[in-house]
N, C-alpha and C. Protein backbone atom coordinates (compact mmCIF):
# COMPACT_ATOMS: atom_id res chain seq x y z
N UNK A 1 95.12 118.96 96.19
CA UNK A 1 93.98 118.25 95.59
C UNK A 1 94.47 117.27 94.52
N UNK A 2 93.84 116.01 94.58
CA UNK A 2 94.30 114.99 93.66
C UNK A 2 93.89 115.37 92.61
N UNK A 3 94.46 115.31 91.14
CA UNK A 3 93.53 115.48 89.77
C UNK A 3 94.50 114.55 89.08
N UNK A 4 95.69 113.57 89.26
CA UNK A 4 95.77 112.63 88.71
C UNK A 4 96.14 111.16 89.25
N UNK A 5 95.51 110.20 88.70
CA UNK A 5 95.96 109.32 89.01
C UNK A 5 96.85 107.93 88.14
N UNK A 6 98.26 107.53 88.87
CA UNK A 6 98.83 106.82 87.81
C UNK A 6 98.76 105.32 88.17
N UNK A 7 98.86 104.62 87.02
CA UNK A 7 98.68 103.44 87.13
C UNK A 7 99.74 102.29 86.64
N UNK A 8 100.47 101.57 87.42
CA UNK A 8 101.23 100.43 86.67
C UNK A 8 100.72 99.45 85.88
N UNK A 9 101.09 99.07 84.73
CA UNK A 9 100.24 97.93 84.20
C UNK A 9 100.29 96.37 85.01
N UNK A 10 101.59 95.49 84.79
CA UNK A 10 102.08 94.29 85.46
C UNK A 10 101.89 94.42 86.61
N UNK A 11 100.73 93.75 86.97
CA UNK A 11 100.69 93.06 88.75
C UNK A 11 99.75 93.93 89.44
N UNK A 12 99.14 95.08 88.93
CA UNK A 12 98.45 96.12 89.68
C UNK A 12 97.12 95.93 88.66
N UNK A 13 97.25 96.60 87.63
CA UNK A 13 95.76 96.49 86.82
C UNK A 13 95.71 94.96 85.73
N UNK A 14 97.15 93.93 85.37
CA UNK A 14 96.74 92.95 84.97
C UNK A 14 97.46 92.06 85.66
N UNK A 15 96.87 90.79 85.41
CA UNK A 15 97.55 89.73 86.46
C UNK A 15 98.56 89.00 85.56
N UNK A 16 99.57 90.08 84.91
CA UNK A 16 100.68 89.13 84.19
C UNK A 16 102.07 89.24 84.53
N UNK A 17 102.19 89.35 85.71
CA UNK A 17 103.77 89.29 86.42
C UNK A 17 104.21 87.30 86.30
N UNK A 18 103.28 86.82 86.19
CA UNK A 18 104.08 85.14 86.33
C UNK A 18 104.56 85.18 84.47
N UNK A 19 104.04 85.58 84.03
CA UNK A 19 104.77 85.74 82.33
C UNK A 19 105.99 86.32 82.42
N UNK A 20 106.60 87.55 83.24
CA UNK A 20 107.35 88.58 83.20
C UNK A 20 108.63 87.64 84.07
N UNK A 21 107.82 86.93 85.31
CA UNK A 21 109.09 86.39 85.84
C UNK A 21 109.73 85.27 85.37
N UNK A 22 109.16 84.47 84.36
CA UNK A 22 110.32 83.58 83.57
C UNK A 22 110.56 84.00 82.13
N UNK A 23 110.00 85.33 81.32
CA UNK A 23 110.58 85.48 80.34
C UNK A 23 112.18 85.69 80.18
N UNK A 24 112.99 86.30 80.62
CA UNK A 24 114.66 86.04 80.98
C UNK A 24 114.78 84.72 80.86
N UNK A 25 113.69 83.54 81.28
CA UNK A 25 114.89 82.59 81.31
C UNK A 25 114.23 81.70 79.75
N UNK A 26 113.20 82.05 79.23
CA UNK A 26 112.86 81.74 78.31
C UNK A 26 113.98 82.29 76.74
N UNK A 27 113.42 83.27 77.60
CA UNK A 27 114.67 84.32 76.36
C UNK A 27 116.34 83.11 76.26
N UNK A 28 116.53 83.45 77.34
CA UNK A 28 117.71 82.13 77.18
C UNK A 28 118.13 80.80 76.33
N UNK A 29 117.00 80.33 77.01
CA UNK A 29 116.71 79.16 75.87
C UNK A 29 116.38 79.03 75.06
N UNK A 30 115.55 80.08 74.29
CA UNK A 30 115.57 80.50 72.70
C UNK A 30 116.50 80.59 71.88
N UNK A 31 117.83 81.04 72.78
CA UNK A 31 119.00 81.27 72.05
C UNK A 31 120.13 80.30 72.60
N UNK A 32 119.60 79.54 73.12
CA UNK A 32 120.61 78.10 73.76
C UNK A 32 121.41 78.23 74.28
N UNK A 33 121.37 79.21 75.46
CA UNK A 33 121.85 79.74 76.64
C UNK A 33 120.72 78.87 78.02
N UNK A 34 121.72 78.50 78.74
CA UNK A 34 121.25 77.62 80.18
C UNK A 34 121.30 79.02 81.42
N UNK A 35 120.21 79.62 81.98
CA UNK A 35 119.91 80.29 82.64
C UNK A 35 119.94 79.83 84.36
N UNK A 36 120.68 80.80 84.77
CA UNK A 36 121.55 80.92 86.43
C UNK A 36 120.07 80.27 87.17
N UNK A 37 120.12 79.29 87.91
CA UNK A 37 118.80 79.62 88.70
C UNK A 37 118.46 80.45 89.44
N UNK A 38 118.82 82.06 89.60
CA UNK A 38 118.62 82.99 90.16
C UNK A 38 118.43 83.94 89.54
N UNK A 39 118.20 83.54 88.06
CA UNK A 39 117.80 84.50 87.10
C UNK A 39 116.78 85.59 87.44
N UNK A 40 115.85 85.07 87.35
CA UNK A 40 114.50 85.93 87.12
C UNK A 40 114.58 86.59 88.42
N UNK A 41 114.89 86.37 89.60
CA UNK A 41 115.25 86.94 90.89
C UNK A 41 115.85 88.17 90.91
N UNK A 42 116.74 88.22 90.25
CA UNK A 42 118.22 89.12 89.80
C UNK A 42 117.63 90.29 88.70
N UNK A 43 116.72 89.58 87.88
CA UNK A 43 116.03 90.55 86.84
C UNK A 43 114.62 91.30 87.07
N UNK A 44 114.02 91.10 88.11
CA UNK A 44 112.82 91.11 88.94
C UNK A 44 112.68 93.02 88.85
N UNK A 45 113.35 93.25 89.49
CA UNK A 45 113.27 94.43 89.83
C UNK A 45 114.12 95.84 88.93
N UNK A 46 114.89 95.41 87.60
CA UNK A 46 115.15 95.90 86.36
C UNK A 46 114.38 96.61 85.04
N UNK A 47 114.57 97.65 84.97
CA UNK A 47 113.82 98.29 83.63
C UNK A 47 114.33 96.95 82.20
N UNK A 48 113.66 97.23 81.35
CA UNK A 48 113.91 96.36 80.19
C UNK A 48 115.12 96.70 79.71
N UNK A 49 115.55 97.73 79.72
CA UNK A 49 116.66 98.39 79.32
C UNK A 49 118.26 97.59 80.21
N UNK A 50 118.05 97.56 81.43
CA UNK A 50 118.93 96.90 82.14
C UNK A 50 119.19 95.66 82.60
N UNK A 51 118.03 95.18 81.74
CA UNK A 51 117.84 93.60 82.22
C UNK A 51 118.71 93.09 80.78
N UNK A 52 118.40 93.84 79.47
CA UNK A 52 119.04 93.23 78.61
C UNK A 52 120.52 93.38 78.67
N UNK A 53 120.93 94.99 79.51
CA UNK A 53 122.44 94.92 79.56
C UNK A 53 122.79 94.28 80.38
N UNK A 54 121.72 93.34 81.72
CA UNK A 54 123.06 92.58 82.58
C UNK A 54 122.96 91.04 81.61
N UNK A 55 122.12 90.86 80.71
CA UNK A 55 121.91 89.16 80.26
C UNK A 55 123.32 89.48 78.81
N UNK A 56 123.08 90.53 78.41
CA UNK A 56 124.55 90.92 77.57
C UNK A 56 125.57 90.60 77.64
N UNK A 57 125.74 91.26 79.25
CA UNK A 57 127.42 90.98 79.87
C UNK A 57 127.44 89.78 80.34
N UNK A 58 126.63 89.04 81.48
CA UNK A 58 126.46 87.87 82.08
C UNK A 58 126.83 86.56 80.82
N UNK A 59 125.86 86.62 79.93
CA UNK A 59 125.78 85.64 78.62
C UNK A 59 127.03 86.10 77.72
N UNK A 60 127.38 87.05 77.54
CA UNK A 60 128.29 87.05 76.60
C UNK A 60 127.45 86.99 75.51
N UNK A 61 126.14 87.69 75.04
CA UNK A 61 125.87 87.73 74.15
C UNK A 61 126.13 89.10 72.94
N UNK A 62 125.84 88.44 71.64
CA UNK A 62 126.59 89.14 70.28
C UNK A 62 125.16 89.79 70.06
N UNK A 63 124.05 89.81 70.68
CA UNK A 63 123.16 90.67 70.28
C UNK A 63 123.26 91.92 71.45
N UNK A 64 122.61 93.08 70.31
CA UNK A 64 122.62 94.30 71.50
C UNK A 64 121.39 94.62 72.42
N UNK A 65 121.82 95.70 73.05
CA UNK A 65 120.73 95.31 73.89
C UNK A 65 119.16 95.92 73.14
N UNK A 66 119.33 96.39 72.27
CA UNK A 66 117.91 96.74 71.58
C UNK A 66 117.38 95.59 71.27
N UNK A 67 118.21 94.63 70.49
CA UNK A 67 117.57 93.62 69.70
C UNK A 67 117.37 92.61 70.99
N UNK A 68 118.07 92.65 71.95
CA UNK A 68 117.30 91.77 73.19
C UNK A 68 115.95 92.17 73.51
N UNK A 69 116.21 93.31 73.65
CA UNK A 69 114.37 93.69 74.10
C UNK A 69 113.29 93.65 73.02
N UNK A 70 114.20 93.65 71.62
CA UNK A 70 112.97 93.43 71.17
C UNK A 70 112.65 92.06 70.75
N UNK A 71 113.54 91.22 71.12
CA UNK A 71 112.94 90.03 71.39
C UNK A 71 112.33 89.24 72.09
N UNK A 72 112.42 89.94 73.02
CA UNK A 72 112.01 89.82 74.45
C UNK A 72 110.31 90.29 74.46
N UNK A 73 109.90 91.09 73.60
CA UNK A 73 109.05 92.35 73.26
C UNK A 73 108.04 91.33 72.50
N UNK A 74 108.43 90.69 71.66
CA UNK A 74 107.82 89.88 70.92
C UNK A 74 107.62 88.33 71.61
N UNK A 75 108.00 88.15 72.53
CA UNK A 75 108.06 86.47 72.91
C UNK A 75 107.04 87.06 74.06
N UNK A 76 106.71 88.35 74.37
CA UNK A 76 105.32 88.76 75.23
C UNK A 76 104.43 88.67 74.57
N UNK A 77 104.06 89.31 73.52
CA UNK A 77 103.41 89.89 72.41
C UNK A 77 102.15 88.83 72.23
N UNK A 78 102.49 87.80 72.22
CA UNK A 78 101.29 86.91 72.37
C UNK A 78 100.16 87.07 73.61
N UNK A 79 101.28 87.12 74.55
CA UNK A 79 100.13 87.16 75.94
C UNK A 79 99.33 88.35 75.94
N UNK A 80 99.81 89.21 75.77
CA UNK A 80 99.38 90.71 75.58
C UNK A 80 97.98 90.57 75.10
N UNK A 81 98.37 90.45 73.90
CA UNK A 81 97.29 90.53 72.66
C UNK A 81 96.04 89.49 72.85
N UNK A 82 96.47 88.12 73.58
CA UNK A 82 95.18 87.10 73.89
C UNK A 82 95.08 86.35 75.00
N UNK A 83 95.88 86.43 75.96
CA UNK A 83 95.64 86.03 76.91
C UNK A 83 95.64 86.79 78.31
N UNK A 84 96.53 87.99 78.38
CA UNK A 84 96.46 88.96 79.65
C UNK A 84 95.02 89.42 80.19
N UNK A 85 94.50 89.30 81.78
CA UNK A 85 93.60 89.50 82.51
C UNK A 85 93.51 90.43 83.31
N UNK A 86 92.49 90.90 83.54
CA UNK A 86 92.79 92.48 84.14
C UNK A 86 92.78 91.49 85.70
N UNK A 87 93.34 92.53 86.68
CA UNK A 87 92.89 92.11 88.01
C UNK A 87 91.60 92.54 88.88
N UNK A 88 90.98 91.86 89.57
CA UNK A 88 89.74 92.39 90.14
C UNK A 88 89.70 93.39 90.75
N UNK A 89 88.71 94.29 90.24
CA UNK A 89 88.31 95.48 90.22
C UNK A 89 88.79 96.79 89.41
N UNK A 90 89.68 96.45 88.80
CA UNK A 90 90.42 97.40 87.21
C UNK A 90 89.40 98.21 87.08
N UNK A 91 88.20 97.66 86.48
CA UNK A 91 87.76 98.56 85.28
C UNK A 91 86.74 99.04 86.58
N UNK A 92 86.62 98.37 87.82
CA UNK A 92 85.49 99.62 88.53
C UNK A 92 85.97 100.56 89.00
N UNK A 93 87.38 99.98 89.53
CA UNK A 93 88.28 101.66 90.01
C UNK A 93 88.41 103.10 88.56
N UNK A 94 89.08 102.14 87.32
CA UNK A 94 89.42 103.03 86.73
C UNK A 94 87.80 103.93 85.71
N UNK A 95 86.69 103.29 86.03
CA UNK A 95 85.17 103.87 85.72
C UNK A 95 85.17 104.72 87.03
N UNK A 96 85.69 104.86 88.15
CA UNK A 96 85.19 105.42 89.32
C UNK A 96 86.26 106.85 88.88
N UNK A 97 87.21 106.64 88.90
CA UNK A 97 88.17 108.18 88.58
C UNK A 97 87.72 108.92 86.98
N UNK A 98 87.60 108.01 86.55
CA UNK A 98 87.24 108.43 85.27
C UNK A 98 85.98 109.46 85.63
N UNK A 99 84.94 108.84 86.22
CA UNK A 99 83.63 110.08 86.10
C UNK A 99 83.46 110.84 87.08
N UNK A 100 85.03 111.12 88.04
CA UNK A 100 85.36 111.96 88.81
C UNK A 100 86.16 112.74 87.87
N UNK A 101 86.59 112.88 86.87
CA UNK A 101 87.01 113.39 86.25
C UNK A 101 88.67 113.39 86.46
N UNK A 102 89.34 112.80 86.91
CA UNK A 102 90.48 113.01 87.11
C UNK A 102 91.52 112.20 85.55
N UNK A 103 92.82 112.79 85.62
CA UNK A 103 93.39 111.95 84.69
C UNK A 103 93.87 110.39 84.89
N UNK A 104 93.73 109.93 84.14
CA UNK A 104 93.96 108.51 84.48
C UNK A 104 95.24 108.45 83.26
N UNK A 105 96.36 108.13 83.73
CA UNK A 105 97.40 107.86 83.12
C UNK A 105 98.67 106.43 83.59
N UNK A 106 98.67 106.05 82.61
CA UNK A 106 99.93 104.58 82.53
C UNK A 106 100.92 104.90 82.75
N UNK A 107 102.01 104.22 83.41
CA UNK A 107 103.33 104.70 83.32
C UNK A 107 103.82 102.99 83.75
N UNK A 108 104.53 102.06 82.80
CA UNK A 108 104.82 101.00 82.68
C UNK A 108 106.18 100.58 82.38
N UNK A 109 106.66 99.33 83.15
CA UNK A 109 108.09 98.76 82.13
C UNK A 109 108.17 98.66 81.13
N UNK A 110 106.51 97.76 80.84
CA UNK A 110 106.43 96.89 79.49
C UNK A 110 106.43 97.41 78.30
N UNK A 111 106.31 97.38 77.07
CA UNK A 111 106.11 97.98 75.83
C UNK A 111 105.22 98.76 75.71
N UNK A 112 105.05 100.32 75.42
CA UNK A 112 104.30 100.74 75.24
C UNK A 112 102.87 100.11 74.21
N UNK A 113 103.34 99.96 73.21
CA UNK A 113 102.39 99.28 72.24
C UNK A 113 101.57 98.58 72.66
N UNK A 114 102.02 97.46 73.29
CA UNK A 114 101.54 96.02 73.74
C UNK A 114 100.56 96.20 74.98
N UNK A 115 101.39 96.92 75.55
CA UNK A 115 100.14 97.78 76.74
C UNK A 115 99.23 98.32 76.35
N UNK A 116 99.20 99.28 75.19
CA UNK A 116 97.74 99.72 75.02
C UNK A 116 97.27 98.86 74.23
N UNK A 117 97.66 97.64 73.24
CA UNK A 117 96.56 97.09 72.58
C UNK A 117 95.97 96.29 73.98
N UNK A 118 96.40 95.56 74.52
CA UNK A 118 96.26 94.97 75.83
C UNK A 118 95.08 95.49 76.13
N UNK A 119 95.09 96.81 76.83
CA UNK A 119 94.12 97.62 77.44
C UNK A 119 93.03 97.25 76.63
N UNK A 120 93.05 97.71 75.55
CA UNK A 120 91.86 98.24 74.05
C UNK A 120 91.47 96.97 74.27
N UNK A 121 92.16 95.94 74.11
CA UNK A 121 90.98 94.25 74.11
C UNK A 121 90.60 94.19 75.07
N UNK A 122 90.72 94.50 76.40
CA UNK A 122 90.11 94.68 77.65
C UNK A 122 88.88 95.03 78.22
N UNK A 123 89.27 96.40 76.60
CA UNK A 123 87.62 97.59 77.32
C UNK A 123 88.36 98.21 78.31
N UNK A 124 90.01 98.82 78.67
CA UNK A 124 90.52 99.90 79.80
C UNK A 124 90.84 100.76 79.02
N UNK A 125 91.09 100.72 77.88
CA UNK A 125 91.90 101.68 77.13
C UNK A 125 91.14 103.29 77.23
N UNK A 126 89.70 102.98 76.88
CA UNK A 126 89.09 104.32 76.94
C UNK A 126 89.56 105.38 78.25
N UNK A 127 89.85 104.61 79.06
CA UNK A 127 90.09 105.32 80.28
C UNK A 127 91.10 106.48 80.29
N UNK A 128 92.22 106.20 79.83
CA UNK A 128 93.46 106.60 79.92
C UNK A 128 93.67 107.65 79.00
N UNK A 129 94.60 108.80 79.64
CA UNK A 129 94.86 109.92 79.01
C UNK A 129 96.12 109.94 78.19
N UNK A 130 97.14 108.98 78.71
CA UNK A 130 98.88 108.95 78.51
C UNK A 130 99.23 107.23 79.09
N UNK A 131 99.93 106.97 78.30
CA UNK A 131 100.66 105.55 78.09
C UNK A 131 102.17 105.83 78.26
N UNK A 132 102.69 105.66 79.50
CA UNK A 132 104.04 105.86 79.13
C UNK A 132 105.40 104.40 79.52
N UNK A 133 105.45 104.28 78.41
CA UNK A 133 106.24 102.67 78.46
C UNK A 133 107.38 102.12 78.45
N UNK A 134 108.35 101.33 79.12
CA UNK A 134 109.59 101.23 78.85
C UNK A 134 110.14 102.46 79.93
N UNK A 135 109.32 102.44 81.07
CA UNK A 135 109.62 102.97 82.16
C UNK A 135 110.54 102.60 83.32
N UNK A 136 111.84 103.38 83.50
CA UNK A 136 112.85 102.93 84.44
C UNK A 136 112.23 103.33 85.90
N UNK A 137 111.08 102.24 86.19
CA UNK A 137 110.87 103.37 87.95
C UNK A 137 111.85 102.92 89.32
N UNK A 138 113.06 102.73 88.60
CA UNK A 138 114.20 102.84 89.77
C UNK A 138 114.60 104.86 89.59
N UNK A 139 114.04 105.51 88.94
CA UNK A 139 114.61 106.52 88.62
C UNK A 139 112.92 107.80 88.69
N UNK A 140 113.37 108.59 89.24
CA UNK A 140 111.77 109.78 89.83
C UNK A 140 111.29 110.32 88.61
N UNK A 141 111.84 110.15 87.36
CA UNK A 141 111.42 110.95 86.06
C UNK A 141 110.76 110.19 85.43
N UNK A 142 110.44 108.85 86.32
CA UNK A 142 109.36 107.70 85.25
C UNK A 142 108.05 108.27 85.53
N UNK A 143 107.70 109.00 86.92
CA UNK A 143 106.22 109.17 87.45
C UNK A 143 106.58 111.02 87.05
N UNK A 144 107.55 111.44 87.87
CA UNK A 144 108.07 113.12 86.93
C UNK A 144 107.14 112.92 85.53
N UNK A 145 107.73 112.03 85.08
CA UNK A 145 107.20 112.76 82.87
C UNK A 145 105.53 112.65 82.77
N UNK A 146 104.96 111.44 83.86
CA UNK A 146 103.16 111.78 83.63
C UNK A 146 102.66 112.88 84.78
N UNK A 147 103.27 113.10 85.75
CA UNK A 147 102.83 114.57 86.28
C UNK A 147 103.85 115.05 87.67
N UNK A 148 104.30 116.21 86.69
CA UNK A 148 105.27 116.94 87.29
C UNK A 148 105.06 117.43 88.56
N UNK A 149 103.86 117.26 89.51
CA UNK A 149 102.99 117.76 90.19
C UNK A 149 102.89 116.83 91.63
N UNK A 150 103.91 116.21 92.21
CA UNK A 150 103.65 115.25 92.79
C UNK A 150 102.16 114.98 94.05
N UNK A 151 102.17 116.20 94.22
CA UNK A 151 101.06 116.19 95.13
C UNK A 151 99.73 116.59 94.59
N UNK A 152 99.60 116.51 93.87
CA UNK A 152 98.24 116.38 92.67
C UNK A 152 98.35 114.83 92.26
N UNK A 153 98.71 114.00 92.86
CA UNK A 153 98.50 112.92 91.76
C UNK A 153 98.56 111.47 93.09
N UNK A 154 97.90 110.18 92.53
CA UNK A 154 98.15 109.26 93.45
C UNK A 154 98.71 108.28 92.15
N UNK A 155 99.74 107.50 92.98
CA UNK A 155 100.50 106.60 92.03
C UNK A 155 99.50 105.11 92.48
N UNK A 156 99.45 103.89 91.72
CA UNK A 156 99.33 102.39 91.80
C UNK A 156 99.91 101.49 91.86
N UNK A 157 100.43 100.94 92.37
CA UNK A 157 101.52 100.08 92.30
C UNK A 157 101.78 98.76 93.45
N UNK A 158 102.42 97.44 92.66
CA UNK A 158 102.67 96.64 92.63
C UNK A 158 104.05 96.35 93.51
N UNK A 159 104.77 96.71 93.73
CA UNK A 159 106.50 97.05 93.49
C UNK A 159 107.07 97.44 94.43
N UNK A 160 107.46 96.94 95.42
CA UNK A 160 108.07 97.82 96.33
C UNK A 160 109.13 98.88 95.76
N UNK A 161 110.02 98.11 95.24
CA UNK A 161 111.13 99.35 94.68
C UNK A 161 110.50 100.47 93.78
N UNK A 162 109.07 100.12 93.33
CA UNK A 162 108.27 101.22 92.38
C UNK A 162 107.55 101.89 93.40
N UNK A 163 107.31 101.66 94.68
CA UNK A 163 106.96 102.26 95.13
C UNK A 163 107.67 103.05 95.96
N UNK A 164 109.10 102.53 96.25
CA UNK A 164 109.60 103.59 97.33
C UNK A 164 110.32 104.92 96.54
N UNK A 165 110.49 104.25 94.81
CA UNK A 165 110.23 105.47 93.95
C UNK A 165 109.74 106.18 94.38
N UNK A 166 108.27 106.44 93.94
CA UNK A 166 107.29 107.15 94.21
C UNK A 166 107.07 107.70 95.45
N UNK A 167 107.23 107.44 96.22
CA UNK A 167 107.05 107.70 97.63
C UNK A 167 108.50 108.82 97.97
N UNK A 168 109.61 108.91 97.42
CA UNK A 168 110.36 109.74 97.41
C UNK A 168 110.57 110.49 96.45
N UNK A 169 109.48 110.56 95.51
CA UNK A 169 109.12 111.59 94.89
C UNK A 169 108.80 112.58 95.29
N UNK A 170 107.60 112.13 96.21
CA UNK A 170 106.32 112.77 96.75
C UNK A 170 105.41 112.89 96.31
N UNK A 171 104.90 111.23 96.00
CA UNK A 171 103.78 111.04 95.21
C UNK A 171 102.61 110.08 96.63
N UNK A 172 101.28 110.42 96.78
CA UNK A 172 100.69 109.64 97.65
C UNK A 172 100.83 108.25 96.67
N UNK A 173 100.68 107.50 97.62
CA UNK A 173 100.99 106.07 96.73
C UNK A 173 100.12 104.35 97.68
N UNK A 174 99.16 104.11 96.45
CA UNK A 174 98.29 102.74 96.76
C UNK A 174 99.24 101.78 96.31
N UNK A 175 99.47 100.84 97.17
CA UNK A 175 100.41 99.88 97.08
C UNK A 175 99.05 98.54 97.16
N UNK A 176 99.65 97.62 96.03
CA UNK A 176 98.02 96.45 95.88
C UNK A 176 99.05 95.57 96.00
N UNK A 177 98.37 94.31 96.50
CA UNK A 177 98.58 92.61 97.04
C UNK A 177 99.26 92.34 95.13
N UNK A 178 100.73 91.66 94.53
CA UNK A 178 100.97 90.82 94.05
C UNK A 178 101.43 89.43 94.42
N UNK A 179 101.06 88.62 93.73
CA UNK A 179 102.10 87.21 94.24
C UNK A 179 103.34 87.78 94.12
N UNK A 180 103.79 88.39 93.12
CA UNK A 180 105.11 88.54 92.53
C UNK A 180 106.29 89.37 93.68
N UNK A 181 105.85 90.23 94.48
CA UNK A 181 106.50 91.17 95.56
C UNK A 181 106.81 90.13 96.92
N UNK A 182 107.52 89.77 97.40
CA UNK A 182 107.73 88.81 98.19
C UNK A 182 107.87 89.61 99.51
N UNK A 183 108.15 90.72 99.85
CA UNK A 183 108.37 91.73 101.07
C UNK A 183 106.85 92.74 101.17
N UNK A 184 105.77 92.08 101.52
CA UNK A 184 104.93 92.87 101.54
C UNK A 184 104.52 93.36 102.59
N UNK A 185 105.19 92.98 104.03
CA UNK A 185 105.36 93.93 105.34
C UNK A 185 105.75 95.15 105.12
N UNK A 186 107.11 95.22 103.83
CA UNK A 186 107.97 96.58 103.63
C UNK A 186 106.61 97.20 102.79
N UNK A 187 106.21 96.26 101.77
CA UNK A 187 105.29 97.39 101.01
C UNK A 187 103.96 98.13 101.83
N UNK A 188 103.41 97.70 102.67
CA UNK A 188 102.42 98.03 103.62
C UNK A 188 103.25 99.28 104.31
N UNK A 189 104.45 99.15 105.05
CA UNK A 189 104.77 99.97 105.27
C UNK A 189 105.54 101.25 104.95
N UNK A 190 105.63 101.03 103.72
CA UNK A 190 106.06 102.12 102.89
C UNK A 190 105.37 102.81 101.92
N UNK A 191 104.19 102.41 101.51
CA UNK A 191 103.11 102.85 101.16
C UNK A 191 102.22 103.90 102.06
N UNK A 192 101.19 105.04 101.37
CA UNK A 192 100.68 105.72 101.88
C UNK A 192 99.04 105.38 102.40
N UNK A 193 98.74 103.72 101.70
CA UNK A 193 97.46 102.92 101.89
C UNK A 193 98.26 101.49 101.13
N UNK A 194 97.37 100.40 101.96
CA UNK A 194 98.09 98.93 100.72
C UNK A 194 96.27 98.34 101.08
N UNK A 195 96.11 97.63 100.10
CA UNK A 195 94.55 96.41 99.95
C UNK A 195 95.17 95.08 98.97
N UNK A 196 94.89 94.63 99.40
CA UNK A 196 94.52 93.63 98.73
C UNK A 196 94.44 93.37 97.20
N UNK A 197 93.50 94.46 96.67
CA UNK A 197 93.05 94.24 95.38
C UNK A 197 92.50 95.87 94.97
N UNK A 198 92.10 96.37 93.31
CA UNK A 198 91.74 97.45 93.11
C UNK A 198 90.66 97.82 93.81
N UNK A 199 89.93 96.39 93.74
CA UNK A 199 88.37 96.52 94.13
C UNK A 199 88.36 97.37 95.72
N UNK A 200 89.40 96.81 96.78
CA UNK A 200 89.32 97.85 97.96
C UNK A 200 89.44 98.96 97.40
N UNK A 201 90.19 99.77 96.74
CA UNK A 201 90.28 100.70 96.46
C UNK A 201 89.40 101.87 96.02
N UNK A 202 88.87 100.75 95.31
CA UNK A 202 87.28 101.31 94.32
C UNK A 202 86.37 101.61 95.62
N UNK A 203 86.29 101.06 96.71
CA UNK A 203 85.30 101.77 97.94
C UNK A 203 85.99 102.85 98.54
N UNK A 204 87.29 103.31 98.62
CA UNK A 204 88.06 104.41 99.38
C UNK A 204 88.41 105.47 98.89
N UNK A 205 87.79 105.55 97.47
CA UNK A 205 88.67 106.82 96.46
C UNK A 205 87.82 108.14 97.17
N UNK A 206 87.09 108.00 97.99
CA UNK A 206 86.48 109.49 98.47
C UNK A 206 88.13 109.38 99.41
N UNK A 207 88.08 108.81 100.27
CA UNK A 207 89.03 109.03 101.54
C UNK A 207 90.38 109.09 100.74
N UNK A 208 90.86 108.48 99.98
CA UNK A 208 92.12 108.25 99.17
C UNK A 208 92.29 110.32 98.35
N UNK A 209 91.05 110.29 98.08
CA UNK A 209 91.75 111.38 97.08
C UNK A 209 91.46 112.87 97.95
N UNK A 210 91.14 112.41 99.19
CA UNK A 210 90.96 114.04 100.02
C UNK A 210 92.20 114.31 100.97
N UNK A 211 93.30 112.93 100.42
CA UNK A 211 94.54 113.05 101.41
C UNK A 211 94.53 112.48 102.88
N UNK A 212 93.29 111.64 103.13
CA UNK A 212 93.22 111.20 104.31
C UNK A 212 94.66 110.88 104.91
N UNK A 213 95.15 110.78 106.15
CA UNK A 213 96.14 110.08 106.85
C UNK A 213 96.31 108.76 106.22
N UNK A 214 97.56 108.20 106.49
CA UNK A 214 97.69 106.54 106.05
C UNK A 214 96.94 105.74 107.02
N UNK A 215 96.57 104.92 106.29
CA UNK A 215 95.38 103.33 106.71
C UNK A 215 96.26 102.43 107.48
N UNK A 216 96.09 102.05 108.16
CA UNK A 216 96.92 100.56 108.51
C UNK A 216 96.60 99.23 108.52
């Protein structure tokens, strides 16, 4: 029986993956470094943590990798706070689990912080039980630490590589339409359901959370 459900922030519940894919090369040029044109390609699919250690070694830079991210942390910080958009149907899916009672919990790359003020100006924040941020989901202990339980829980996601995480967890897993995922034959098919948008979703959570077979 499902009783939680997790949610990615970037590309699944807000539409700010086109911010995420040229910050690396912004970051660059802040510090007057000329960025590979295969940058953001190369960094795409990296926790924050590893994106600053390959721009470290790559750049030859004298900052560490904390103070990369948190510069990196702050050159978001704007969008976060006044310009990030939820994607259509966010807040009807996450009102639909909510008064099913299930947990609704975050599990994100981005900054914890910035994610929940994000949410809170939104009107999503109420939703959510756990924020968990600065999430490596190349690794099973990013969706492990919000519920140890894999088959109690449905994951959200954006990501193929976040999803084939999850999916070899043994987590059921909604895979949603980004611009940002360029292989979305693999994500359809490696997913346990894929739509378009939350809003499909928001009509299937009877069939989604009783374990139906996969959709095609």
């Amino acid at each position: 029986m499902i009783k939680t459900a997790i949610f990615d922030l970037d590309g699944t519940l807000l539409n700010s993956n086109g911010m995420w894919k040229t910050l690396g090369e912004k970051f660059l040029r802040s510090i007057g470094k000329i960025p590979a044109p295969d940058l953001s390609e190369r960094l795409w699919d990296m926790s924050l943590k590893d994106a600053a250690k390959s721009l470290k070694t790559e750049y030859s830079l004298s900052l560490s990798e904390d103070e990369i991210i948190d510069k990196a942390v702050k050159m978001s910080e704007y969008f976060y706070l006044n310009e990030a958009k939820p994607k259509n149907g966010a807040g009807k899916i996450l009102e639909r689990l909510y008064k099913l009672n299930l947990q609704i919990k975050l599990v994100t790359s981005s900054d914890e912080d910035l994610a929940e003020k994000s949410l809170e100006r939104l009107d999503l924040l109420k939703y959510f039980t756990e924020i968990y941020g600065k999430a490596d989901k190349s690794k099973q202990s990013a969706y492990l630490n919000a519920c140890n339980k894999p088959y109690e829980a449905v994951v959200f996601e954006d990501a193929l590589y976040a999803v084939k995480t999850a999916k070899s967890t043994g987590f059921t897993v909604c895979a949603v339409y980004d611009f940002s995922e360029k292989n979305q034959e693999a994500l359809k098919q490696t997913a346990d359901f894929y739509e378009n948008g939350l809003a499909d979703y928001a009509e299937k959570l009877d069939m989604i959370l009783k374990g139906n077979e996969k959709n095609e």
